[in-house]
PDB file of N, CA and C in Angstrom:
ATOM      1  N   UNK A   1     -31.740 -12.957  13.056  1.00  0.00           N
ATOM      2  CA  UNK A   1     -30.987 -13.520  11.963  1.00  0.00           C
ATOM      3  C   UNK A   1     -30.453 -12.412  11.051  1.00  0.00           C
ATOM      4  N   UNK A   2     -31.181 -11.738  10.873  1.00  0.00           N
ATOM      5  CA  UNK A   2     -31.258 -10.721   9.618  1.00  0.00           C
ATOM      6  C   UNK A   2     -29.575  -9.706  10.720  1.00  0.00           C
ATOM      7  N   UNK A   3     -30.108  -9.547  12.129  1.00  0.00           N
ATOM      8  CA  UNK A   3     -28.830  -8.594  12.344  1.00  0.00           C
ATOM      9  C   UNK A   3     -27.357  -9.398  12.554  1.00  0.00           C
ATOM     10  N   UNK A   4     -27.408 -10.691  12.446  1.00  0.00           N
ATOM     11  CA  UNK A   4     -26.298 -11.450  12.358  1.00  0.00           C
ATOM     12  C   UNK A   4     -25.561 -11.299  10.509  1.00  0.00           C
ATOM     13  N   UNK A   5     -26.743 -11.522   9.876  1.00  0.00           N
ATOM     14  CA  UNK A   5     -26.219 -11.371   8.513  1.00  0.00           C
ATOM     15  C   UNK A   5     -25.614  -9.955   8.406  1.00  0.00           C
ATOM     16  N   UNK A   6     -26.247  -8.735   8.888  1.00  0.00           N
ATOM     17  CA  UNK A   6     -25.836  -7.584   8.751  1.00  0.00           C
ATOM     18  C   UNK A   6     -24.329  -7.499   9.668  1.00  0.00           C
ATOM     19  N   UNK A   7     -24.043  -7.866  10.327  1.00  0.00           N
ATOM     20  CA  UNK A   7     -22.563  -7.500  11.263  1.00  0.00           C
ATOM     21  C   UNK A   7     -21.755  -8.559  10.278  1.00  0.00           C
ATOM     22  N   UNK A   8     -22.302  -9.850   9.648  1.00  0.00           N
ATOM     23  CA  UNK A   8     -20.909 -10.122   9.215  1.00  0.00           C
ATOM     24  C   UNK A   8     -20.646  -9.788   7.883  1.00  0.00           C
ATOM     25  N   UNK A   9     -21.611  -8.709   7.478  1.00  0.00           N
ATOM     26  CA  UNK A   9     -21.466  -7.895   5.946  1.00  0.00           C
ATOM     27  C   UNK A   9     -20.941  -7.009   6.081  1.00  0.00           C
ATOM     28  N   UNK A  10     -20.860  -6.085   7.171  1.00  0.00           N
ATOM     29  CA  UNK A  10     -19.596  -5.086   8.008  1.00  0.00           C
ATOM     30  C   UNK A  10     -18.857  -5.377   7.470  1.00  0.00           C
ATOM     31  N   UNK A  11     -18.560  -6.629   8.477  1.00  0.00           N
ATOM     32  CA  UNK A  11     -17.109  -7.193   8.367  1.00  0.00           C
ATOM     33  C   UNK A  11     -16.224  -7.666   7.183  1.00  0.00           C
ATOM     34  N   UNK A  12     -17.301  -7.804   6.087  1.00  0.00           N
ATOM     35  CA  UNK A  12     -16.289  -8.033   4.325  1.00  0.00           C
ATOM     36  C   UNK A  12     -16.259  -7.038   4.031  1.00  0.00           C
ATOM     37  N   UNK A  13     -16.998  -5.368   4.411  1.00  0.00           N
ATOM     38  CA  UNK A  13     -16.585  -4.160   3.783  1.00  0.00           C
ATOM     39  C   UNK A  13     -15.167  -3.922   4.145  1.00  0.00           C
ATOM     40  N   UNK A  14     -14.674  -2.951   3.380  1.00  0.00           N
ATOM     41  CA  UNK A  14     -13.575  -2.245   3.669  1.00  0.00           C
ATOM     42  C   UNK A  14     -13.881  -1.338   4.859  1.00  0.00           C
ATOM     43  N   UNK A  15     -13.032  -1.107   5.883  1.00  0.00           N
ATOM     44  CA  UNK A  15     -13.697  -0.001   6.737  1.00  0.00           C
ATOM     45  C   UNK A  15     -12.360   1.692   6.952  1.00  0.00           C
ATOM     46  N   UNK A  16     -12.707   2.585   7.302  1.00  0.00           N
ATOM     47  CA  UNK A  16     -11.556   3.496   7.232  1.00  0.00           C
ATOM     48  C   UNK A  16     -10.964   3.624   8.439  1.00  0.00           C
ATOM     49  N   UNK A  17      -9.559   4.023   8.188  1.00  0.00           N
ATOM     50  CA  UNK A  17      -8.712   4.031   9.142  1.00  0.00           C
ATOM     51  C   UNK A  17      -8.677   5.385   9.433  1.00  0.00           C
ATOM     52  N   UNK A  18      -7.881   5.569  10.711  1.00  0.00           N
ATOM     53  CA  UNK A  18      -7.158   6.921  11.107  1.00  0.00           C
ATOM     54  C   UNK A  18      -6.806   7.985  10.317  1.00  0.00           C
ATOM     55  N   UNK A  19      -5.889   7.605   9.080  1.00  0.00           N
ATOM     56  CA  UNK A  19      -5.371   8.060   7.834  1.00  0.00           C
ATOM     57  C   UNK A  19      -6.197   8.687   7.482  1.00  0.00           C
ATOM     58  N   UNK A  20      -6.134  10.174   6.865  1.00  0.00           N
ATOM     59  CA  UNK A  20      -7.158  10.496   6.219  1.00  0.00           C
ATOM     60  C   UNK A  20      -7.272   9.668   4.719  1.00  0.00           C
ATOM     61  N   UNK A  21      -7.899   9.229   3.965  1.00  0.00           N
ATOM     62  CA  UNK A  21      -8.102   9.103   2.260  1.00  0.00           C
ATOM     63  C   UNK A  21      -7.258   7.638   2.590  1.00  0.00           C
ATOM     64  N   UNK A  22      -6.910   6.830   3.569  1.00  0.00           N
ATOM     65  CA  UNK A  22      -6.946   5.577   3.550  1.00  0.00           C
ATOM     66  C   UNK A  22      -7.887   4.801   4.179  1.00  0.00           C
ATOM     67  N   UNK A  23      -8.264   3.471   3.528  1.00  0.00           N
ATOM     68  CA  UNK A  23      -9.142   2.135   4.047  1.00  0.00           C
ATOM     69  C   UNK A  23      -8.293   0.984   3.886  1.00  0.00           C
ATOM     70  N   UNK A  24      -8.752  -0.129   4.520  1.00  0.00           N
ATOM     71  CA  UNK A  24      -8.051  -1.132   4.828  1.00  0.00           C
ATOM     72  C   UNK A  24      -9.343  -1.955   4.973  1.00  0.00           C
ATOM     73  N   UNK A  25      -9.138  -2.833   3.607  1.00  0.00           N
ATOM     74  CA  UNK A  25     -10.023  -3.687   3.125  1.00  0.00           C
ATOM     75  C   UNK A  25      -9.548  -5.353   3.245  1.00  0.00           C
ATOM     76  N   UNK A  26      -9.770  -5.966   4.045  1.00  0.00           N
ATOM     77  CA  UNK A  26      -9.833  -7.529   3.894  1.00  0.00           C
ATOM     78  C   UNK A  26      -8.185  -7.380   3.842  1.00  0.00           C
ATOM     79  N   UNK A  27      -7.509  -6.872   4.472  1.00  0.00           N
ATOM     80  CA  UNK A  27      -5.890  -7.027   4.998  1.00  0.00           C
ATOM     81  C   UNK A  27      -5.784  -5.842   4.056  1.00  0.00           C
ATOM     82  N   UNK A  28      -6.179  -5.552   3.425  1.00  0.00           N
ATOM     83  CA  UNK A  28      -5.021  -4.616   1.911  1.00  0.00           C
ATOM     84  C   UNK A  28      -5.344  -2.980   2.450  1.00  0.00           C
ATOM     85  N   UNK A  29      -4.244  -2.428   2.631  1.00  0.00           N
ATOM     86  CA  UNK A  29      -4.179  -0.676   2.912  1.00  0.00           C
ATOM     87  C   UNK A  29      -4.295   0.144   1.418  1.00  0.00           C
ATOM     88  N   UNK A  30      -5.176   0.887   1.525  1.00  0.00           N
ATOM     89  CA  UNK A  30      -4.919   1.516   0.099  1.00  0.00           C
ATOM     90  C   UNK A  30      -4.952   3.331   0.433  1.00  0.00           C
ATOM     91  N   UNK A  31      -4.557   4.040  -0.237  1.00  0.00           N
ATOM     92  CA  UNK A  31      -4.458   5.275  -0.468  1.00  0.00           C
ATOM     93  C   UNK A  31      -4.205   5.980  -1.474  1.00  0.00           C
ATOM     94  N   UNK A  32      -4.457   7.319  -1.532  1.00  0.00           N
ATOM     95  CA  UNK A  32      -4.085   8.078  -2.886  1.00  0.00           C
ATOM     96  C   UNK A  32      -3.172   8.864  -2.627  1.00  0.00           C
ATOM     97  N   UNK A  33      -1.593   9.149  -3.274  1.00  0.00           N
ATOM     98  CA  UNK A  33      -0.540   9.663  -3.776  1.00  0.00           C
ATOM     99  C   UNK A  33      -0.333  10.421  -4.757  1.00  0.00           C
ATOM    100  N   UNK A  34      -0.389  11.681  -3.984  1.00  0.00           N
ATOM    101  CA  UNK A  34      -0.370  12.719  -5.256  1.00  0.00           C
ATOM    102  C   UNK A  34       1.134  12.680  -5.973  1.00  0.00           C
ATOM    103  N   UNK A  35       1.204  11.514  -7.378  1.00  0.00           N
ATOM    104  CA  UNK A  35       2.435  11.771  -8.046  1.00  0.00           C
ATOM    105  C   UNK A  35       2.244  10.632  -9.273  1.00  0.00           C
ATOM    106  N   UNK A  36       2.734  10.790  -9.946  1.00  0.00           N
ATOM    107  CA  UNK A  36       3.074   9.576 -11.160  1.00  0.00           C
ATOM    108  C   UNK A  36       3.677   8.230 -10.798  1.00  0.00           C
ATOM    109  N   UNK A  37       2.557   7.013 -11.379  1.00  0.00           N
ATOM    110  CA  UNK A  37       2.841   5.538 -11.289  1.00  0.00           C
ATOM    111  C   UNK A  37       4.508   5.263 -10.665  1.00  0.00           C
ATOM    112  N   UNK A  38       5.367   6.003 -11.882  1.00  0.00           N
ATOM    113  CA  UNK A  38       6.585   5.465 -11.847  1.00  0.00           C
ATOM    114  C   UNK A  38       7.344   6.223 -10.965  1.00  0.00           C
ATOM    115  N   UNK A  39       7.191   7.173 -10.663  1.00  0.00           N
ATOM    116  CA  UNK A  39       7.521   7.975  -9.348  1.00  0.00           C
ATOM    117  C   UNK A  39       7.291   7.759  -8.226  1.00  0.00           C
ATOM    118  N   UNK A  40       6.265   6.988  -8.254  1.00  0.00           N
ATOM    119  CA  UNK A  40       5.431   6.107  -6.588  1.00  0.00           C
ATOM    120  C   UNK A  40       5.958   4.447  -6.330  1.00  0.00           C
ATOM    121  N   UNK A  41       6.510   4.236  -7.618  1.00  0.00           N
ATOM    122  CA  UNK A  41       7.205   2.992  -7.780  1.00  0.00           C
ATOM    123  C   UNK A  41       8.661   2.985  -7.219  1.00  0.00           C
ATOM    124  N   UNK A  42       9.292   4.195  -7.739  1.00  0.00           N
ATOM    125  CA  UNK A  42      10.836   4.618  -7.183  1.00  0.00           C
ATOM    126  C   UNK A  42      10.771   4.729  -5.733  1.00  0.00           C
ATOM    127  N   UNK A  43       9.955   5.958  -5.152  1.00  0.00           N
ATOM    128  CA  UNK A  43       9.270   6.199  -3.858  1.00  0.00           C
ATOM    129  C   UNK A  43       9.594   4.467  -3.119  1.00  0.00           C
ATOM    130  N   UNK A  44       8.749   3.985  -3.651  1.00  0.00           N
ATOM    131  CA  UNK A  44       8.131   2.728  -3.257  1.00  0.00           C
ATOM    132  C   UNK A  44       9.163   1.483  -2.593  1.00  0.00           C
ATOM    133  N   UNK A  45      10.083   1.520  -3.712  1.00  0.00           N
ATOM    134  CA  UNK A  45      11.602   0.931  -3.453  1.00  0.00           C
ATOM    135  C   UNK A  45      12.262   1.383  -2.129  1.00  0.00           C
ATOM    136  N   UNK A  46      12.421   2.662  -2.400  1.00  0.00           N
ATOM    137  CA  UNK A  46      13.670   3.288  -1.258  1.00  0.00           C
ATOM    138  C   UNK A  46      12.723   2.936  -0.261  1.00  0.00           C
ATOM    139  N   UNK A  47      11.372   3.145   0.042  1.00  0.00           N
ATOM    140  CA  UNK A  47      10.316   2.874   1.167  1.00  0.00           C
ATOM    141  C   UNK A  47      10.945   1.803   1.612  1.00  0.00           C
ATOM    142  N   UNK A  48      11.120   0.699   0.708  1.00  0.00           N
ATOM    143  CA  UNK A  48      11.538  -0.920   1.190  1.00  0.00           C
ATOM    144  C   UNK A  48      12.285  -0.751   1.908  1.00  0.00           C
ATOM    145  N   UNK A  49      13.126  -0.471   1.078  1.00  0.00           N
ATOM    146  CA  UNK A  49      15.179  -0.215   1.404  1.00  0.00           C
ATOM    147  C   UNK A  49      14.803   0.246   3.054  1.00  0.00           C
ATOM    148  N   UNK A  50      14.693   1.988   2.967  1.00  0.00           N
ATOM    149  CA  UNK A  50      14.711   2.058   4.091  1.00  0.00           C
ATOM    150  C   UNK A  50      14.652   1.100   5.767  1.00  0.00           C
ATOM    151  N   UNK A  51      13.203   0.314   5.572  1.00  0.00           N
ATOM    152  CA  UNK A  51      12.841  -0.603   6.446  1.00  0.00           C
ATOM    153  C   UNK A  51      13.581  -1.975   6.602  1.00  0.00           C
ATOM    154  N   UNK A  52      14.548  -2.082   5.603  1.00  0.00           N
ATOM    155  CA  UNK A  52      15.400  -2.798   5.502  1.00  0.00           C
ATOM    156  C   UNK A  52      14.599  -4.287   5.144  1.00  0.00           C
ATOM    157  N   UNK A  53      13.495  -4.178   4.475  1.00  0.00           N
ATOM    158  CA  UNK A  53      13.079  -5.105   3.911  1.00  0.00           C
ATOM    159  C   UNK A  53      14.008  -6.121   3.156  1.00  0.00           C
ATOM    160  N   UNK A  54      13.501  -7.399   2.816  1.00  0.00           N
ATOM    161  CA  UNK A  54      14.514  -8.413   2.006  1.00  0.00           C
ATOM    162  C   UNK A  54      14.175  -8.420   0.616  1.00  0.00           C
ATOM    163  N   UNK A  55      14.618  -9.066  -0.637  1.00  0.00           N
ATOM    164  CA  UNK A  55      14.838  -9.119  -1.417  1.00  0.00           C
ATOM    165  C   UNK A  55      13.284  -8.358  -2.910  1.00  0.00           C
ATOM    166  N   UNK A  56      13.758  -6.601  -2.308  1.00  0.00           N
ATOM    167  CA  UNK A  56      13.127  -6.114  -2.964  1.00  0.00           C
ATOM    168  C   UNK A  56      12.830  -6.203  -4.540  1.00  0.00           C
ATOM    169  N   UNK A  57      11.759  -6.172  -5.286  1.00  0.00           N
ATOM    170  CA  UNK A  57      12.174  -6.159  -6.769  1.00  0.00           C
ATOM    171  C   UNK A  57      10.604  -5.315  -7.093  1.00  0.00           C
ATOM    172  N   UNK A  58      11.175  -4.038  -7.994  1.00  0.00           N
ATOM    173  CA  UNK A  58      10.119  -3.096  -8.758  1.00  0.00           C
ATOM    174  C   UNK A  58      10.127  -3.325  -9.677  1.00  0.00           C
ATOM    175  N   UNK A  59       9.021  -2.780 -10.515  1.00  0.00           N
ATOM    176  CA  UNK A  59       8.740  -2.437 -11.942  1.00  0.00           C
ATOM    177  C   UNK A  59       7.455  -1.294 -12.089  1.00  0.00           C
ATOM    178  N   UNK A  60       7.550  -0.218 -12.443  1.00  0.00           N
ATOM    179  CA  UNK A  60       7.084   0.471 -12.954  1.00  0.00           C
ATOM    180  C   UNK A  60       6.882   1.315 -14.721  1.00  0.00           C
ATOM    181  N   UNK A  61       5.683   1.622 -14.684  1.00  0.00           N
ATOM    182  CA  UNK A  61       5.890   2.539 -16.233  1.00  0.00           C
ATOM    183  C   UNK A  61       5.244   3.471 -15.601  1.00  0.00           C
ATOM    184  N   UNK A  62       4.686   4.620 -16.559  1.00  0.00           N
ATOM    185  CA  UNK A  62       4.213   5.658 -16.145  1.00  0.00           C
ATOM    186  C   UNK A  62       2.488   5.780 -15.928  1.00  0.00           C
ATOM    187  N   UNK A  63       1.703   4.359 -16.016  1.00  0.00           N
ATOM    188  CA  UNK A  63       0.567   3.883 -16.282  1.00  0.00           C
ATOM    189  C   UNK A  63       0.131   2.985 -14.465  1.00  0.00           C
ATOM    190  N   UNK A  64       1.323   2.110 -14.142  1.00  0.00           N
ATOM    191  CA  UNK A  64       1.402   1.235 -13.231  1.00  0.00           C
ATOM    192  C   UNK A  64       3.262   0.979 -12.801  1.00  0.00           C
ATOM    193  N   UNK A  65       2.636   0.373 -11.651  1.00  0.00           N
ATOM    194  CA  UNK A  65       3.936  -0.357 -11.362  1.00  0.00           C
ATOM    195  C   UNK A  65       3.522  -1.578  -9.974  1.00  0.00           C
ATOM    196  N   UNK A  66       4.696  -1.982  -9.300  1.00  0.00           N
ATOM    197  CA  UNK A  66       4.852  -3.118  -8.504  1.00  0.00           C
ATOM    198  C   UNK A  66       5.734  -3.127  -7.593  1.00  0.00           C
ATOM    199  N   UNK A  67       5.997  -3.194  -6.789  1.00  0.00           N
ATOM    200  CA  UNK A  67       6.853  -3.713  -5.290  1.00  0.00           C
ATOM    201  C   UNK A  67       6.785  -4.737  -4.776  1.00  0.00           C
ATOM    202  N   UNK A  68       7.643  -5.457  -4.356  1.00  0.00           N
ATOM    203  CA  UNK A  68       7.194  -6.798  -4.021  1.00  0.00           C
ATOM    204  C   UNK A  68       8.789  -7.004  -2.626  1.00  0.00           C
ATOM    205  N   UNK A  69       8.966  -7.433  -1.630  1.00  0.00           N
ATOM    206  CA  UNK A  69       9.844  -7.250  -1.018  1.00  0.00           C
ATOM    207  C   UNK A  69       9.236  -8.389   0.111  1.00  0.00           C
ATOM    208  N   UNK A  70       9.855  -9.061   1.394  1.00  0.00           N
ATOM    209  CA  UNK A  70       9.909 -10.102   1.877  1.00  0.00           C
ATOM    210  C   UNK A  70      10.566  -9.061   3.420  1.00  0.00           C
ATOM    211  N   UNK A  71       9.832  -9.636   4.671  1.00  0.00           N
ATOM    212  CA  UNK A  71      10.355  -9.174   5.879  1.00  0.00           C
ATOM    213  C   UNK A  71      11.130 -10.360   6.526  1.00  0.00           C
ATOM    214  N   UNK A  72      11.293 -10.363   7.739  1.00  0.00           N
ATOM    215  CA  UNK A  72      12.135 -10.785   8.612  1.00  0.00           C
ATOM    216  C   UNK A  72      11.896 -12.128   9.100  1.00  0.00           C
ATOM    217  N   UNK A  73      10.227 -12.489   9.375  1.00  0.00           N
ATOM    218  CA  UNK A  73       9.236 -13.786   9.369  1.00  0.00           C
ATOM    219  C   UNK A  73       9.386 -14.775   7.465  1.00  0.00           C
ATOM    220  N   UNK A  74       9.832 -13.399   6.360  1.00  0.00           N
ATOM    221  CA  UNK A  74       9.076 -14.556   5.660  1.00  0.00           C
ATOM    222  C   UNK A  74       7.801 -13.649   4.498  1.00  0.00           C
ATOM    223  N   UNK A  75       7.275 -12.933   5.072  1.00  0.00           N
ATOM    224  CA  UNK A  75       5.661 -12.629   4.901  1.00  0.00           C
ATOM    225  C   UNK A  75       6.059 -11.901   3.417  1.00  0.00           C
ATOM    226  N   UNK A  76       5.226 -12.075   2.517  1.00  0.00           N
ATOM    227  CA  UNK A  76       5.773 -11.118   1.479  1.00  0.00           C
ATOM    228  C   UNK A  76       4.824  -9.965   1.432  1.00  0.00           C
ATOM    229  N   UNK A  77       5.381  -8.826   1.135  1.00  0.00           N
ATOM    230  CA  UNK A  77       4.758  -7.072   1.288  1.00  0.00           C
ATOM    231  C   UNK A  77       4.781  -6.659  -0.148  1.00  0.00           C
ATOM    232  N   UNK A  78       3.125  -6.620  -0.603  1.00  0.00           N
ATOM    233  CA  UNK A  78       3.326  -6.452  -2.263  1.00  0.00           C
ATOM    234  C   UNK A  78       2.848  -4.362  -1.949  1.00  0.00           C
ATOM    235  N   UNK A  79       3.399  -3.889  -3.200  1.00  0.00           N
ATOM    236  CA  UNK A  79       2.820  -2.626  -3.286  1.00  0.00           C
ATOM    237  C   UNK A  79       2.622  -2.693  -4.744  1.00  0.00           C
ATOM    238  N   UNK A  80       1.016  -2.214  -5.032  1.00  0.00           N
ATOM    239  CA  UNK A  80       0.635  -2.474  -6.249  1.00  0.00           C
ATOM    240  C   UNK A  80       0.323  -0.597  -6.128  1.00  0.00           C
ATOM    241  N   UNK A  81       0.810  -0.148  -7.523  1.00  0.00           N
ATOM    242  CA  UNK A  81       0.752   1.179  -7.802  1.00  0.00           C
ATOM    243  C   UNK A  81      -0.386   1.673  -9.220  1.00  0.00           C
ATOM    244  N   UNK A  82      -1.340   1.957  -9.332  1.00  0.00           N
ATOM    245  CA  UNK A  82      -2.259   2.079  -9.958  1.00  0.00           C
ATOM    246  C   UNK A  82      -2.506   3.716 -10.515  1.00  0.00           C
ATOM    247  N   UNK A  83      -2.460   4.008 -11.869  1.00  0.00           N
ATOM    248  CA  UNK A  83      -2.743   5.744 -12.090  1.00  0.00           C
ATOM    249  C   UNK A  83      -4.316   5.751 -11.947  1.00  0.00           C
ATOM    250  N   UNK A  84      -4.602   7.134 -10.904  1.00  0.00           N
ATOM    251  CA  UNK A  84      -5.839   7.332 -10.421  1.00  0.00           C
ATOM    252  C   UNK A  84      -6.547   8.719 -11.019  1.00  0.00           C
ATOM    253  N   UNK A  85      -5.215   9.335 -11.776  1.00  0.00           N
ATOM    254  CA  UNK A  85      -6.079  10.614 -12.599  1.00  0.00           C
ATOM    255  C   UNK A  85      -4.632  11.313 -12.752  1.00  0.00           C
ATOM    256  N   UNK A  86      -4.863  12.877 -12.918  1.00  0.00           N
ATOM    257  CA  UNK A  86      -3.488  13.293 -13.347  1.00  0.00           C
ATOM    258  C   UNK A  86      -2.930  13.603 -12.278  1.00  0.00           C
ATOM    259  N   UNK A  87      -1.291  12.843 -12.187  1.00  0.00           N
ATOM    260  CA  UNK A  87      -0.576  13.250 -11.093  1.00  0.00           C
ATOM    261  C   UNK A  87      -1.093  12.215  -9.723  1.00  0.00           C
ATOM    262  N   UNK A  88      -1.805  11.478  -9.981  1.00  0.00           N
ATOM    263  CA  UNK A  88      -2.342  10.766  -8.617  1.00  0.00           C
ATOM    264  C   UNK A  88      -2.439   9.316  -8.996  1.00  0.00           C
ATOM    265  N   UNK A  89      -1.805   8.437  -8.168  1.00  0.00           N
ATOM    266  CA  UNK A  89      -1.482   7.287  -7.525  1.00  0.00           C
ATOM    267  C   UNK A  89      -2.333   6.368  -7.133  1.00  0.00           C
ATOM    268  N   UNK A  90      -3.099   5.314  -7.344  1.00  0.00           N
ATOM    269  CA  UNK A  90      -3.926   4.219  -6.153  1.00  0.00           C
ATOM    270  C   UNK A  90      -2.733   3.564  -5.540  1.00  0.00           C
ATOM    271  N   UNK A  91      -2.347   3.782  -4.284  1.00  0.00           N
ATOM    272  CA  UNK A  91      -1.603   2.610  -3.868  1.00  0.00           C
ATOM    273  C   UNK A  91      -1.824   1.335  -2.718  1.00  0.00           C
ATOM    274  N   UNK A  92      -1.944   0.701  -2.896  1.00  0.00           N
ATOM    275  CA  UNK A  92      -2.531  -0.312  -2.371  1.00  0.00           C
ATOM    276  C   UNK A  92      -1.495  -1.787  -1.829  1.00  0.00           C
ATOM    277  N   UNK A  93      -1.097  -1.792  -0.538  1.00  0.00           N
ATOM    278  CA  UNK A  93      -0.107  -2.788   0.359  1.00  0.00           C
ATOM    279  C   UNK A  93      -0.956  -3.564   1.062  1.00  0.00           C
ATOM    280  N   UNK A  94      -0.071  -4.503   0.636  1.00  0.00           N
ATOM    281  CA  UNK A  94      -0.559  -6.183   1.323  1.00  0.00           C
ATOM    282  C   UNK A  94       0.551  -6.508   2.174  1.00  0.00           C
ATOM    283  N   UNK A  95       0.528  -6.690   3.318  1.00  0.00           N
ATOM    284  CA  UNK A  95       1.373  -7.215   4.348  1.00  0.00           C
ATOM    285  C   UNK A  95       1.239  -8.669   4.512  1.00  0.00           C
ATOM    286  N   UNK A  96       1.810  -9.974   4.554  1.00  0.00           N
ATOM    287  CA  UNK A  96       1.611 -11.429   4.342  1.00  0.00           C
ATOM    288  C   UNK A  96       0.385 -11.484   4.357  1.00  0.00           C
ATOM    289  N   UNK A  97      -0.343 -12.474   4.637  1.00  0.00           N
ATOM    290  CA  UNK A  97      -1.611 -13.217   4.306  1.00  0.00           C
ATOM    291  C   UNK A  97      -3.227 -12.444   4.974  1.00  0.00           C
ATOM    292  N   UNK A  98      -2.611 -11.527   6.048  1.00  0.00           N
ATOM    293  CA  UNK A  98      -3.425 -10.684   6.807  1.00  0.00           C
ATOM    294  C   UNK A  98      -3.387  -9.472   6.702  1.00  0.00           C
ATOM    295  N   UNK A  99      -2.627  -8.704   6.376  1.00  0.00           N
ATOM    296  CA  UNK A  99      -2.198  -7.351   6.285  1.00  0.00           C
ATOM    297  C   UNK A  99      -1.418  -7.074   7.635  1.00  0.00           C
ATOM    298  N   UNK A 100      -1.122  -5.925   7.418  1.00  0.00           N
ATOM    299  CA  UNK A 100      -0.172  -5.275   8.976  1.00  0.00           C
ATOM    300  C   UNK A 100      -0.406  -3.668   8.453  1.00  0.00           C
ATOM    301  N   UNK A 101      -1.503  -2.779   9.191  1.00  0.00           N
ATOM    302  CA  UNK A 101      -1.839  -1.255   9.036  1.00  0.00           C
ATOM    303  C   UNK A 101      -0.286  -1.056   9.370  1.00  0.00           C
ATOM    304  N   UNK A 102       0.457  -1.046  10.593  1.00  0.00           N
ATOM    305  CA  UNK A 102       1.496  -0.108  11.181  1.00  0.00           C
ATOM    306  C   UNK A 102       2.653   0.025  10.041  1.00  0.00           C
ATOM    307  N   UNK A 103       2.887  -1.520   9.281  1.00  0.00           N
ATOM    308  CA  UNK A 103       3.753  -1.561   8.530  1.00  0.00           C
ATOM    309  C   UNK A 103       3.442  -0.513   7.260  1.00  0.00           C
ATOM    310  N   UNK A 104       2.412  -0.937   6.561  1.00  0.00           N
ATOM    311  CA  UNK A 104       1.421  -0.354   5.549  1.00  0.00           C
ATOM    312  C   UNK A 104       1.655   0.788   5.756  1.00  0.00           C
ATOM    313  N   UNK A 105       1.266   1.825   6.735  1.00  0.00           N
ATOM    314  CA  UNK A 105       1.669   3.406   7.037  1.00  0.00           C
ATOM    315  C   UNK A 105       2.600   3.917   7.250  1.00  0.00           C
ATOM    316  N   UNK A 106       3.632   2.833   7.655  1.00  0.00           N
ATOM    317  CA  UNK A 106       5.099   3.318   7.657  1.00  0.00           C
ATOM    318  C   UNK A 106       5.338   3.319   6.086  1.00  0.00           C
ATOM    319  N   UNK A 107       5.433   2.449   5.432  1.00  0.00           N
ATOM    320  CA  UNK A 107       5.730   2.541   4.163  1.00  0.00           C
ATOM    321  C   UNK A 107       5.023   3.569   3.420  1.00  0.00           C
ATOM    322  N   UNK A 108       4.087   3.552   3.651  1.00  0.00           N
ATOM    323  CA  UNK A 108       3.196   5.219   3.022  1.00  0.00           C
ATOM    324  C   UNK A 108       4.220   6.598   3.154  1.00  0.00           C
ATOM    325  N   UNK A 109       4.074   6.298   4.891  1.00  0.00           N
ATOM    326  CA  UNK A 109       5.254   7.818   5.257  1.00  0.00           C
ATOM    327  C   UNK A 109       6.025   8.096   4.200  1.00  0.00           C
ATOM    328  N   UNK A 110       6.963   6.891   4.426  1.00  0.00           N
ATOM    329  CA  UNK A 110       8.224   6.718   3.775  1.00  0.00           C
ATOM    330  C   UNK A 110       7.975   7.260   1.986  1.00  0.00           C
ATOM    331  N   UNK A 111       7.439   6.802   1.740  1.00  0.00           N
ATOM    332  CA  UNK A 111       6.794   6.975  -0.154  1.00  0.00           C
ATOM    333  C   UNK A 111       6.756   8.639   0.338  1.00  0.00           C
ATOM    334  N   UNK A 112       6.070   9.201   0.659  1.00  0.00           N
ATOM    335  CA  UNK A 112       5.555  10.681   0.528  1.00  0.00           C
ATOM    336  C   UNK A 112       7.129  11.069   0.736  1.00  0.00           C
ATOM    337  N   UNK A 113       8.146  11.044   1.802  1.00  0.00           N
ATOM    338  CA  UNK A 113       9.094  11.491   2.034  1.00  0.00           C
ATOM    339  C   UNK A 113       9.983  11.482   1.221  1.00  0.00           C
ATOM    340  N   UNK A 114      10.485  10.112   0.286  1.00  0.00           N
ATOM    341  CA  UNK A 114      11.008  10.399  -0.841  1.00  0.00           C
ATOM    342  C   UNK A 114      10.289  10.741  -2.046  1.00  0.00           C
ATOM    343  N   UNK A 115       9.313  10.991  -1.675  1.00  0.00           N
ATOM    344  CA  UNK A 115       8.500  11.836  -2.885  1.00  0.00           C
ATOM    345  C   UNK A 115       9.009  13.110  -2.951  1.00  0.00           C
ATOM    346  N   UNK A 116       9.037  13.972  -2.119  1.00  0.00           N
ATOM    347  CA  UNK A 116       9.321  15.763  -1.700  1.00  0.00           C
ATOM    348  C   UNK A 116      11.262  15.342  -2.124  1.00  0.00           C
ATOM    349  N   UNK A 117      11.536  14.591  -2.331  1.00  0.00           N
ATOM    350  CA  UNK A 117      12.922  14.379  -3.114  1.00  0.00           C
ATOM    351  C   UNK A 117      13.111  14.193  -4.455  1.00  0.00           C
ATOM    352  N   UNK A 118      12.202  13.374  -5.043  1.00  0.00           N
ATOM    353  CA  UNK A 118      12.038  12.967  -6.634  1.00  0.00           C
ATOM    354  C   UNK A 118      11.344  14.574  -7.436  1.00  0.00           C
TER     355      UNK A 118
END
């Protein structure tokens, strides 16, 4: 009994991915971004754009910000941007109701790449 309770307490942890300094907790990808809220928010946008996501809409300050954008099914893809210390980012993507890692890390890429631009 006791090792049944233990495997499905695994399974509500967050566990780590491939990524270095990312986990993927109960659908949600999170990582740390070395840059400012509102800079990871801009990042964050063109990330959309790029993937040709649907009806993107941001908001950032220099504290937090938000992404919120819609794919091809429907599913909505939130990016919640969190300040984690100086110069560093929590960012944390929800892919519809389950998550999606491949999507989640593409959009990461993408953020760092127009980062080395901003």
């Amino acid at each position: 009994m006791s090792v049944i309770m233990g495997l499905s307490l695994m399974n509500l942890t967050g566990c780590q991915t491939d990524s270095p300094g990312a986990t993927n907790t109960l659908g949600s990808y999170s990582t740390m971004i070395n840059s400012t809220p509102d800079k990871v928010t801009v990042a964050a946008q063109k990330a959309a754009d790029d993937l040709k996501l649907l009806d993107i809409v941001g908001n950032g300050t220099k504290i937090d910000g938000t992404v919120t954008a819609k794919n091809a099914q429907g599913d909505v893809i939130t990016i919640n941007i969190e300040q984690a210390g100086d110069n560093v980012s929590k960012v944390t993507i929800r892919v519809g109701s389950a998550g999606d890692d491949a999507v989640s890390k593409q959009l990461v890429d993408r953020i760092n790449s127009h980062l080395s631009w901003l």
